[in-house]
Every structure is written in C-alpha cells, then in structure tokens.
ModelCIF file with pLDDT and N, C-alpha, C, O atoms, coordinates in Angstrom:
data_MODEL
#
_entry.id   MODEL 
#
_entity.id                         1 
_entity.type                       polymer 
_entity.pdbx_number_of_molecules   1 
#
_entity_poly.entity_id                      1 
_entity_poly.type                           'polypeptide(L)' 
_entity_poly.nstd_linkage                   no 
_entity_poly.nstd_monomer                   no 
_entity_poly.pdbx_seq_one_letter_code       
;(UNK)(UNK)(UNK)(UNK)(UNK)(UNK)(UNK)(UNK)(UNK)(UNK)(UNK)(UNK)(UNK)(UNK)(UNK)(UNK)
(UNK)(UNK)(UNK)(UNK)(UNK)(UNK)(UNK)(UNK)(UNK)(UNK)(UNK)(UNK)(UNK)(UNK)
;
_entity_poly.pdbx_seq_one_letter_code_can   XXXXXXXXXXXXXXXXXXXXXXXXXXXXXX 
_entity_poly.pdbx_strand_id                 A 
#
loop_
_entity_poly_seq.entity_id 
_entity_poly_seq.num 
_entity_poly_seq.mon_id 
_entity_poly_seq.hetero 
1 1  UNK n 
1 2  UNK n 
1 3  UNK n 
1 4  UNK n 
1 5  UNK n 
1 6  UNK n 
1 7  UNK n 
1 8  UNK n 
1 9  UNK n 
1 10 UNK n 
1 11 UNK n 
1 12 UNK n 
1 13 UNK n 
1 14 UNK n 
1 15 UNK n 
1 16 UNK n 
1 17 UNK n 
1 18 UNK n 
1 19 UNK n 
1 20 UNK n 
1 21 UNK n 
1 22 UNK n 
1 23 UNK n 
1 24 UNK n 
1 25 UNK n 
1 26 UNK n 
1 27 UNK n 
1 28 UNK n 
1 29 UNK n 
1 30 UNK n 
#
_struct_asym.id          A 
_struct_asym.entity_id   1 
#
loop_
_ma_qa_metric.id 
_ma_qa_metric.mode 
_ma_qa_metric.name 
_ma_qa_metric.software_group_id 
_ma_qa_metric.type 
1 global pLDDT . pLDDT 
2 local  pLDDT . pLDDT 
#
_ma_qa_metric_global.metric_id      1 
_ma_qa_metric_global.metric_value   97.73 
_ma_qa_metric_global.model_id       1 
_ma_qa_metric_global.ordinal_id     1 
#
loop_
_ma_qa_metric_local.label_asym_id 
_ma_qa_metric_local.label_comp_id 
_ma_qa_metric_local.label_seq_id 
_ma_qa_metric_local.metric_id 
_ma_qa_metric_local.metric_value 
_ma_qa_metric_local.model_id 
_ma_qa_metric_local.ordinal_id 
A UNK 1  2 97.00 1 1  
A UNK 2  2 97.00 1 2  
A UNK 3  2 97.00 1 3  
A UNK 4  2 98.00 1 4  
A UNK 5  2 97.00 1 5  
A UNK 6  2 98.00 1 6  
A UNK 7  2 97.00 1 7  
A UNK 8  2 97.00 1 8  
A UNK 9  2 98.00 1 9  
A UNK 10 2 98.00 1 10 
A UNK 11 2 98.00 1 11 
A UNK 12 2 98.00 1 12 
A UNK 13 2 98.00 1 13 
A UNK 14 2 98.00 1 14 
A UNK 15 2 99.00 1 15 
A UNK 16 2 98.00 1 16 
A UNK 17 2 98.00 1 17 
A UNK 18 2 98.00 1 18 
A UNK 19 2 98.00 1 19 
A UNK 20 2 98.00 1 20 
A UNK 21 2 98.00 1 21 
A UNK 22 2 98.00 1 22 
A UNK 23 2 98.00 1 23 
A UNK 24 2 98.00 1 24 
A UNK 25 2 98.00 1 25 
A UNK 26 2 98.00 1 26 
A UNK 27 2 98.00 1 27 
A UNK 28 2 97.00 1 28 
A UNK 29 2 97.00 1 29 
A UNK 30 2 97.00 1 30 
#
loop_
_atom_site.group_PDB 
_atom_site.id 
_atom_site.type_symbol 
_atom_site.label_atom_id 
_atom_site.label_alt_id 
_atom_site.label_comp_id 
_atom_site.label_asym_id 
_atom_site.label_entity_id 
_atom_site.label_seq_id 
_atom_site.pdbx_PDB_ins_code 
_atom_site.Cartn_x 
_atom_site.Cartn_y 
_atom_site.Cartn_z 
_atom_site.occupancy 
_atom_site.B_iso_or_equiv 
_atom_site.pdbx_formal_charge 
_atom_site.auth_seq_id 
_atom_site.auth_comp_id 
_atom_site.auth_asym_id 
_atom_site.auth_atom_id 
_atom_site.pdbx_PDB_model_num 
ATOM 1   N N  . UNK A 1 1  ? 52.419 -1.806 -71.119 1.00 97.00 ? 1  UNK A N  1 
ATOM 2   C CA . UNK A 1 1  ? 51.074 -2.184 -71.575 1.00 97.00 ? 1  UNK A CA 1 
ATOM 3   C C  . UNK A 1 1  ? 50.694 -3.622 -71.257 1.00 97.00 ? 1  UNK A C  1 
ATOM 4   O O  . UNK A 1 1  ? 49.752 -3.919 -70.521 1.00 97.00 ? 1  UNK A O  1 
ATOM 5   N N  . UNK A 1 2  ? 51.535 -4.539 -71.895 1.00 97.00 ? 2  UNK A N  1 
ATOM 6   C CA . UNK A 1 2  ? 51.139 -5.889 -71.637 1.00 97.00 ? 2  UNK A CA 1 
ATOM 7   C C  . UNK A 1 2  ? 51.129 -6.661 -69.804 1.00 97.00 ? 2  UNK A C  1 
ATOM 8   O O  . UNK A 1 2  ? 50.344 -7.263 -69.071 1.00 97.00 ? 2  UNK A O  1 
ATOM 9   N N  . UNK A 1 3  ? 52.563 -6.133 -69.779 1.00 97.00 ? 3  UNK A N  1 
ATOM 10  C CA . UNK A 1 3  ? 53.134 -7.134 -68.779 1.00 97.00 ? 3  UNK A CA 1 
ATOM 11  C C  . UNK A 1 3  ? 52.057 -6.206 -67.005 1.00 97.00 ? 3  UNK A C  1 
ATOM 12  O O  . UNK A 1 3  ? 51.767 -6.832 -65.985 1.00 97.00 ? 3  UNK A O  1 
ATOM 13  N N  . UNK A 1 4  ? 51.805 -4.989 -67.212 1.00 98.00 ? 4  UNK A N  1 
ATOM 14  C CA . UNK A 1 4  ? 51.075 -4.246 -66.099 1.00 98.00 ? 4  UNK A CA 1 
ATOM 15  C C  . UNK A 1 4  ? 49.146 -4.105 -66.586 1.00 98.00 ? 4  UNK A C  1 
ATOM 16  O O  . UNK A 1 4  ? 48.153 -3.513 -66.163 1.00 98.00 ? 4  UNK A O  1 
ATOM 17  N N  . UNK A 1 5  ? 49.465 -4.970 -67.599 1.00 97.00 ? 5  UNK A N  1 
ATOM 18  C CA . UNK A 1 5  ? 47.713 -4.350 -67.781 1.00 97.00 ? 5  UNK A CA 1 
ATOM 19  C C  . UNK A 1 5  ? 47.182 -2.830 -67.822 1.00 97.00 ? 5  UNK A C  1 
ATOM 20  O O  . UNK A 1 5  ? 46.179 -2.206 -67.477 1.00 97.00 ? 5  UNK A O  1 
ATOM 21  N N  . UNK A 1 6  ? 48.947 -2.485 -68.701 1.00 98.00 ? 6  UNK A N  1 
ATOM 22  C CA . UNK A 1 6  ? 48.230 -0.589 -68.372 1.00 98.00 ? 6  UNK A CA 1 
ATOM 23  C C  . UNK A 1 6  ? 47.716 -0.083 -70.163 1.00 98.00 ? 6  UNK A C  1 
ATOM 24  O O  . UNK A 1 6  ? 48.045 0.904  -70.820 1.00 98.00 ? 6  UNK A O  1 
ATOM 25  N N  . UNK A 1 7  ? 46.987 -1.016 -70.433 1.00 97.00 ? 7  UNK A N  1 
ATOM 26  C CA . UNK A 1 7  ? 46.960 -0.508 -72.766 1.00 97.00 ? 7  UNK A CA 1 
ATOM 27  C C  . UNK A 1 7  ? 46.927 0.788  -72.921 1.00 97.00 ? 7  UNK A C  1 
ATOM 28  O O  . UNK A 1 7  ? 47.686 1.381  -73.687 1.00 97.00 ? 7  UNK A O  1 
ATOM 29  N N  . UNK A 1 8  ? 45.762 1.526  -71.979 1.00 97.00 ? 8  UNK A N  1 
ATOM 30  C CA . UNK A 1 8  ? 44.987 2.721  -72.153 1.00 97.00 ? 8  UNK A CA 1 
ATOM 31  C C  . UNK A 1 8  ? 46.369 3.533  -70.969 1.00 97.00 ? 8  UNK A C  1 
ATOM 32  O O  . UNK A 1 8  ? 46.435 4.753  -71.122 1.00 97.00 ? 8  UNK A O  1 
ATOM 33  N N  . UNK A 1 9  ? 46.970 3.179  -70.329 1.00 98.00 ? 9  UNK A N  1 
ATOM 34  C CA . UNK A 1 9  ? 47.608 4.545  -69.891 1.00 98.00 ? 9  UNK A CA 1 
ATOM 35  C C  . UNK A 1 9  ? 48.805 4.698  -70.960 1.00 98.00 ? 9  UNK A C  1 
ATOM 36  O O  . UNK A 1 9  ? 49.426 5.628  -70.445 1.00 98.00 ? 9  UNK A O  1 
ATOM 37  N N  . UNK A 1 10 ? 49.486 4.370  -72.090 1.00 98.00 ? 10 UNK A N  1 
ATOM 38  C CA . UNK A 1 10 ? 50.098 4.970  -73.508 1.00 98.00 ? 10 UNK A CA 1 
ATOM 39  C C  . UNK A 1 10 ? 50.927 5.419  -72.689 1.00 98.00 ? 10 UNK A C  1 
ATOM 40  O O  . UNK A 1 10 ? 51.054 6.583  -72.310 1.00 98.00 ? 10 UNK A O  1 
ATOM 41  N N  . UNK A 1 11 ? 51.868 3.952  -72.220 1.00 98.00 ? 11 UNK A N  1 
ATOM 42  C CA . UNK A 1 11 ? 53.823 4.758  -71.745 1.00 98.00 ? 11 UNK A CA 1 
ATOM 43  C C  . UNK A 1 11 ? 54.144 3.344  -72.407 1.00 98.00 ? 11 UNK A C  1 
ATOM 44  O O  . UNK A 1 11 ? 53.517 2.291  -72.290 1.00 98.00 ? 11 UNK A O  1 
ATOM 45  N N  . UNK A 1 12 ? 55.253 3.610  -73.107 1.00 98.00 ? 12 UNK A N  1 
ATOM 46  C CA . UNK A 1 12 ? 56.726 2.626  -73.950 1.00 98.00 ? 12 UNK A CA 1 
ATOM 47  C C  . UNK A 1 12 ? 58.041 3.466  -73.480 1.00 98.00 ? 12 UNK A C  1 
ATOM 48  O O  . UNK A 1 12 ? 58.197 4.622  -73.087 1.00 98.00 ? 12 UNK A O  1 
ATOM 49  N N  . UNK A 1 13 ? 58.543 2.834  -73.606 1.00 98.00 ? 13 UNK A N  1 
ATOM 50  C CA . UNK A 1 13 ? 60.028 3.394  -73.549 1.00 98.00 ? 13 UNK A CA 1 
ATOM 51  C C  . UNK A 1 13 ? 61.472 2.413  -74.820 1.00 98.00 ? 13 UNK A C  1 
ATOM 52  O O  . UNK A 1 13 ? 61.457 1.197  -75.013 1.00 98.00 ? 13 UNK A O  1 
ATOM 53  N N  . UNK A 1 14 ? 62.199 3.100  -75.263 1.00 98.00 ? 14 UNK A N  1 
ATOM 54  C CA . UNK A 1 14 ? 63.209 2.650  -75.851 1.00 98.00 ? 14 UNK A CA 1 
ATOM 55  C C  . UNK A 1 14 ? 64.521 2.748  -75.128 1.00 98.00 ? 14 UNK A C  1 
ATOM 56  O O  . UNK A 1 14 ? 64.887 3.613  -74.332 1.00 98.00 ? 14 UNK A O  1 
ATOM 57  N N  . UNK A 1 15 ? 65.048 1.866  -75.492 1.00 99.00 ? 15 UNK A N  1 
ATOM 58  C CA . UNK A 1 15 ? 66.671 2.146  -75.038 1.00 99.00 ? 15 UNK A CA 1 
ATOM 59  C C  . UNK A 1 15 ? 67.456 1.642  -76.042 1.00 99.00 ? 15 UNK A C  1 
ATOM 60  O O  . UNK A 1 15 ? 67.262 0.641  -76.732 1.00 99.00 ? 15 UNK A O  1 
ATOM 61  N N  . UNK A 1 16 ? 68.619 2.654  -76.064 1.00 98.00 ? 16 UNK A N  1 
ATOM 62  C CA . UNK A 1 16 ? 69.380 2.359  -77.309 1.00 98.00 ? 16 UNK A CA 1 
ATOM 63  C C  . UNK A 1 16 ? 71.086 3.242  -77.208 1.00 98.00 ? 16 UNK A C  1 
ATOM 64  O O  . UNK A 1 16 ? 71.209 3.967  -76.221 1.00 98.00 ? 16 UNK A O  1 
ATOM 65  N N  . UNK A 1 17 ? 71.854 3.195  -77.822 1.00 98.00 ? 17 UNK A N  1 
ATOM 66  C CA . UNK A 1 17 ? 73.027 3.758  -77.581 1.00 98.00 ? 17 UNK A CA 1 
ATOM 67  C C  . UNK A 1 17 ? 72.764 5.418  -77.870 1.00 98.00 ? 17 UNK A C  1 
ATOM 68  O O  . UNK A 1 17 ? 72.117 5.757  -78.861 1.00 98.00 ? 17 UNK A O  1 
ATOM 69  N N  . UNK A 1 18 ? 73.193 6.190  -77.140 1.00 98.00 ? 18 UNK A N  1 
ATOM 70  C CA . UNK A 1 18 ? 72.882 7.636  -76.778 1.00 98.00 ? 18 UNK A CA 1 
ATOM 71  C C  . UNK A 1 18 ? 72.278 8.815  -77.762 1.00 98.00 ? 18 UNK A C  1 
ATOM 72  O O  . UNK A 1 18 ? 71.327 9.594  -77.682 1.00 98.00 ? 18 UNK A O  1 
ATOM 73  N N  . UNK A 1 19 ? 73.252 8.565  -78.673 1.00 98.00 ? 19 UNK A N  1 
ATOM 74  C CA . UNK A 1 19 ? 73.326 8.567  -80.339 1.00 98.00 ? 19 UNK A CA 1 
ATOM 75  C C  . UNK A 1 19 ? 71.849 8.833  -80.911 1.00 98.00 ? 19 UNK A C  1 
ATOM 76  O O  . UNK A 1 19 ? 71.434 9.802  -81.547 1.00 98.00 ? 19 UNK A O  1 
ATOM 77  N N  . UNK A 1 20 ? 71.103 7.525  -80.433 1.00 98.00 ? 20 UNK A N  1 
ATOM 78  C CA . UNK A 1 20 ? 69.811 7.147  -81.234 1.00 98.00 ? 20 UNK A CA 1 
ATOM 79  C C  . UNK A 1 20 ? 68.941 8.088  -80.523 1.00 98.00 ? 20 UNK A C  1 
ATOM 80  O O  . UNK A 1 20 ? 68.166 8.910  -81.010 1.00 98.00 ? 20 UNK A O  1 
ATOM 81  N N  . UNK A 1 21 ? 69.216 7.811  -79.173 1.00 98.00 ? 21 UNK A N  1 
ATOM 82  C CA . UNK A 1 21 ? 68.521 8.571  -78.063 1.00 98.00 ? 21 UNK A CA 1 
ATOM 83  C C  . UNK A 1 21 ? 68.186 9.920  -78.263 1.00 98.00 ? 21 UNK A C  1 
ATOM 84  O O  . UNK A 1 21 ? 67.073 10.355 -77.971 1.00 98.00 ? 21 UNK A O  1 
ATOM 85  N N  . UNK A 1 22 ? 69.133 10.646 -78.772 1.00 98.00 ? 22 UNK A N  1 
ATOM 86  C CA . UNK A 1 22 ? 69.178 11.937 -79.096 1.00 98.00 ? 22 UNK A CA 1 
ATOM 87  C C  . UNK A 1 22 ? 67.949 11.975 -80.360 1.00 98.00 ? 22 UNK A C  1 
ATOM 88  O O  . UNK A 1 22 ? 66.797 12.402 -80.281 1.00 98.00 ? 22 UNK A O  1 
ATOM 89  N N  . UNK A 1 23 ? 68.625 11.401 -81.456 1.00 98.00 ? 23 UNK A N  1 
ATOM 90  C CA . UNK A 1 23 ? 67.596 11.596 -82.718 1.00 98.00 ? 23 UNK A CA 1 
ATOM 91  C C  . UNK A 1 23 ? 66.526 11.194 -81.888 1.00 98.00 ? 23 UNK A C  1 
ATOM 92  O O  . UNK A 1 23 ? 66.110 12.319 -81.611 1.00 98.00 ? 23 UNK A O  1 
ATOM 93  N N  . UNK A 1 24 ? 65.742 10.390 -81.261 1.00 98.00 ? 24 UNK A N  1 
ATOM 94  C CA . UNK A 1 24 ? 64.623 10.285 -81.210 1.00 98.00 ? 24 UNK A CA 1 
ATOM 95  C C  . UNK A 1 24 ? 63.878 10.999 -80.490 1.00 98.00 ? 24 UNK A C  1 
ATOM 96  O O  . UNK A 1 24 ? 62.661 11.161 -80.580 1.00 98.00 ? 24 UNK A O  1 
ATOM 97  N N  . UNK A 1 25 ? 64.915 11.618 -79.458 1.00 98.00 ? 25 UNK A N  1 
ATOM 98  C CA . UNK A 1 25 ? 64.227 12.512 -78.287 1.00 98.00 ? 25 UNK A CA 1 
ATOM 99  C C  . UNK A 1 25 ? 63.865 14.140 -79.395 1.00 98.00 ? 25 UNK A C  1 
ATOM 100 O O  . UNK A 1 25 ? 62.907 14.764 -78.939 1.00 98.00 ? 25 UNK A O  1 
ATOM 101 N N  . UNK A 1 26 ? 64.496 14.792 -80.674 1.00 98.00 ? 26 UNK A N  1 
ATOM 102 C CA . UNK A 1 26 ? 64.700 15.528 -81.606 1.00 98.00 ? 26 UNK A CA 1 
ATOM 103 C C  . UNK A 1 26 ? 63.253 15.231 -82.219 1.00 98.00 ? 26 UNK A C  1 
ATOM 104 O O  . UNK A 1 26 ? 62.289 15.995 -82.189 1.00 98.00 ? 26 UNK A O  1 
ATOM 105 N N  . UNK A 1 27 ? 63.301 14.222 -82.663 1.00 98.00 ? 27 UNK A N  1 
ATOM 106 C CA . UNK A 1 27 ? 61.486 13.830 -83.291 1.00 98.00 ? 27 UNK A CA 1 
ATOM 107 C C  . UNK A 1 27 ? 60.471 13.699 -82.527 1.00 98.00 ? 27 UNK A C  1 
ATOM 108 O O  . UNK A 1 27 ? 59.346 13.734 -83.026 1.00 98.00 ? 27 UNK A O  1 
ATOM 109 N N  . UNK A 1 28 ? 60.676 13.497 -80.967 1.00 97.00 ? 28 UNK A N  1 
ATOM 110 C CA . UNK A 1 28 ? 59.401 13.615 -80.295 1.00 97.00 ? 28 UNK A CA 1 
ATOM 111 C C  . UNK A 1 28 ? 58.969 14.696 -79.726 1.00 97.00 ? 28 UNK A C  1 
ATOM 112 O O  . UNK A 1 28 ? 57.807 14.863 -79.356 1.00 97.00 ? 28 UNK A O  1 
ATOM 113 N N  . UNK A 1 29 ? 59.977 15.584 -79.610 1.00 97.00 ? 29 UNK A N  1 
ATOM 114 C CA . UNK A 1 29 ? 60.100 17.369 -79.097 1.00 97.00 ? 29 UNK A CA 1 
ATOM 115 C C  . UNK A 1 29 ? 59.170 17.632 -80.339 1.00 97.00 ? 29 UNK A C  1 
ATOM 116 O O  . UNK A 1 29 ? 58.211 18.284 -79.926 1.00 97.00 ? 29 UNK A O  1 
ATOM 117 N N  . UNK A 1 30 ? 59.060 17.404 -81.637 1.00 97.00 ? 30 UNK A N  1 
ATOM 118 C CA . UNK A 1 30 ? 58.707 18.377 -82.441 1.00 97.00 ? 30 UNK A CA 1 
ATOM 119 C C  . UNK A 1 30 ? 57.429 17.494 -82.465 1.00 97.00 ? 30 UNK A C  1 
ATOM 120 O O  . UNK A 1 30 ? 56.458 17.830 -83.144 1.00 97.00 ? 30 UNK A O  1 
#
C-alpha cells in the first residue's frame, strides 16, 4: 500500500513461523 502507492488494490501479506501461518491461513479460508 504505502511503499507502491497501491491503497485501493487491498494486498498485505504476513510472515511468521509456519505454525501461525497455518492458523491464519484456517481463519481466512472461512
């Protein structure tokens, strides 16, 4: 968003130990 001037195209990304990865990928499926 910030660093490409992209606000309105709505991409983030996380990184985190695999673990977390999982739970979060579990909450965004649903």
């Amino acid at each position: 968003s910030k660093a490409y001037a992209m606000t309105g195209w709505r991409l983030g990304w996380v990184a985190a130990p695999e673990w977390i990865i999982k739970g979060i990928n579990k909450l965004q499926g649903q």
